[in-house]
Every structure is written in C-alpha cells, then in structure tokens.
Protein backbone atom coordinates (compact mmCIF):
# COMPACT_ATOMS: atom_id res chain seq x y z
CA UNK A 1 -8.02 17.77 -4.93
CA UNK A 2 -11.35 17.25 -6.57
CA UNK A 3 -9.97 14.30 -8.46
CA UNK A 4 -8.43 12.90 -5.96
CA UNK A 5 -11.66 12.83 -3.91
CA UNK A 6 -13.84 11.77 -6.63
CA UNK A 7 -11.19 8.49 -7.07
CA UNK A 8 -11.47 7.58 -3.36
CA UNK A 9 -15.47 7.92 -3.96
CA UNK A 10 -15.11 5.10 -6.40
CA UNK A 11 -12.76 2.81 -4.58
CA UNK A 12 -15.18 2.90 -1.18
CA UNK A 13 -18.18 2.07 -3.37
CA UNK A 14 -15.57 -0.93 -5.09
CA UNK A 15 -13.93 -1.04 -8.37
CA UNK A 16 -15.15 -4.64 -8.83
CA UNK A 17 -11.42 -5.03 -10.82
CA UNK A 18 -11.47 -8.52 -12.44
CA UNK A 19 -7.83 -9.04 -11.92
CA UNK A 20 -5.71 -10.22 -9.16
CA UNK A 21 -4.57 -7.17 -7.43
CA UNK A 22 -1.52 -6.24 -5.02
CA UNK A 23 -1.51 -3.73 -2.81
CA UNK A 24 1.95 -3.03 -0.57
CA UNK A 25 1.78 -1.03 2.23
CA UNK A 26 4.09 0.33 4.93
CA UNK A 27 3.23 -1.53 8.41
CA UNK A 28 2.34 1.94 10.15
CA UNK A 29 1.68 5.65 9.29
CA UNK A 30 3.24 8.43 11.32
CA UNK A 31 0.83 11.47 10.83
CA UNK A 32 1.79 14.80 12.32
CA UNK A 33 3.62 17.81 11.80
CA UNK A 34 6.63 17.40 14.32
CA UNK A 35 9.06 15.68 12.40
CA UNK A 36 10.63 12.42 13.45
CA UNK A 37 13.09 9.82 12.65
CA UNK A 38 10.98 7.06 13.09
CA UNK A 39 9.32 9.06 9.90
CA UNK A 40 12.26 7.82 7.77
CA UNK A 41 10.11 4.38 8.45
CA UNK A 42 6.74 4.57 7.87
CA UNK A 43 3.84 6.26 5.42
CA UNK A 44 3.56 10.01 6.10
CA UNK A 45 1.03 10.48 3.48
CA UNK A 46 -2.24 8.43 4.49
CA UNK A 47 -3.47 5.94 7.68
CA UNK A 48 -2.37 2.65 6.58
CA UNK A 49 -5.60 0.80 8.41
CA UNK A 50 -7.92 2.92 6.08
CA UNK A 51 -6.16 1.71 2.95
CA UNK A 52 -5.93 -2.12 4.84
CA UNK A 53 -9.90 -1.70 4.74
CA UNK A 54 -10.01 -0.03 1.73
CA UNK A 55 -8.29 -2.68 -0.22
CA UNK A 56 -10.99 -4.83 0.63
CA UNK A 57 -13.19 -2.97 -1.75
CA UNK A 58 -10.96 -3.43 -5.17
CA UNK A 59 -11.80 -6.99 -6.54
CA UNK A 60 -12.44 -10.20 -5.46
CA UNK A 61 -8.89 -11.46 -5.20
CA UNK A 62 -6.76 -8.77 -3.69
CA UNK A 63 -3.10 -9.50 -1.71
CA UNK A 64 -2.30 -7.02 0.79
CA UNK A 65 1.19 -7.10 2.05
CA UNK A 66 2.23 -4.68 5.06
CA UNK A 67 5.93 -4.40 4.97
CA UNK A 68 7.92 -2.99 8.24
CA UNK A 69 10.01 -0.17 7.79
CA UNK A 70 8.08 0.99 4.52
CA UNK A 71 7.57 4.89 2.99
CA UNK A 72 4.06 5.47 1.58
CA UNK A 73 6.26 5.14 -1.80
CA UNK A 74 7.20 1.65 -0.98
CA UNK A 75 9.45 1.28 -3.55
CA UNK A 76 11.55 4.67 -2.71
CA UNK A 77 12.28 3.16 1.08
CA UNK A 78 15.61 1.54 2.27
CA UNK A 79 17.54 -0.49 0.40
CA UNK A 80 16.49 -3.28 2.84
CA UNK A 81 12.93 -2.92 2.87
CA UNK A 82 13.00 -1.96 -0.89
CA UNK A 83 14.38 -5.64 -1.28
CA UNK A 84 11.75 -6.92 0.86
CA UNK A 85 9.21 -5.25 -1.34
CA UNK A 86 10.75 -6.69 -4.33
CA UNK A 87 10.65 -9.96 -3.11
CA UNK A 88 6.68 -10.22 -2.38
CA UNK A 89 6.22 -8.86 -5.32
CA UNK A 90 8.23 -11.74 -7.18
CA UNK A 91 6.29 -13.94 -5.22
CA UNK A 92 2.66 -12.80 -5.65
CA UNK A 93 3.70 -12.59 -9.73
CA UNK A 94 4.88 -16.22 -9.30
CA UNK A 95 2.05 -17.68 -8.21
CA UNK A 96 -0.34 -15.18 -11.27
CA UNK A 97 1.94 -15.66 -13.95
CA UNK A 98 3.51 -19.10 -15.82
C-alpha cells in the first residue's frame, strides 16, 4: 500500500513523460459493496473522473479514451467492448507509429 501511494504522489505532482501516452478507461465506476450487475460493466477498482483528471498530469500529449461498458482491466471486459478497446488502440498507434 505504501508503494502504491507513493506512485499516485508522483503522478499528481506529473511525470512530465516525453512520449505520447494512452490511457483507456471504463466510462463509469460503480463503487460499493452491494454487488450489482451493472458491475459486470464498469471499473470497480477506482473513480474514473479522478483518473480523467489525473491523466492530465502524465505528459504533454496524452489520449484519454472512455469506453462504455469497460472493467477497470479494460482489456479483460466483454468480448464487445474488448474489441472496441482494441480498435482505439489501433488507431491512436496509427496515427504514432509509420
């Protein structure tokens, strides 16, 4: 845990990266400990608008992408919204990489 708070530390005070960076998000978070479906759909893990606002602190050319339907492990969500991920990713690379 004391890792984990020392790496947020450095991320609000900006990591200045020099690279383009992508972040992919879900579209909302669904914090609380009753379980629900609508779970199955977003990030349980942290408040998506604090990591919108947070990305804002990485570099000077960061994408964010908010995807509908997405886990806080975007890549581990539906097959459909997994695609979705996949395909903003191909694009952001497209327009970084020859």
């Amino acid at each position: 845990m004391k890792a984990i708070l020392a790496a947020q530390q450095e991320v609000a005070a900006g990591l200045k990266l020099p690279m383009p960076v992508l972040v992919l998000l879900s579209s909302r978070s669904m914090l609380g400990p009753v379980w629900s479906d609508d779970m199955l759909r977003a990030d349980v893990v942290l408040d998506v608008r604090a990591l919108a606002l947070r990305t804002l602190s990485l570099g000077d050319s960061v994408s964010l992408e908010r995807i509908d339907g997405a886990l806080h492990e975007v890549f581990l969500s539906s097959t459909p919204v997994r695609d979705e991920a996949y395909a903003r990713l191909e694009r952001w690379l497209r327009g970084y990489v020859d």
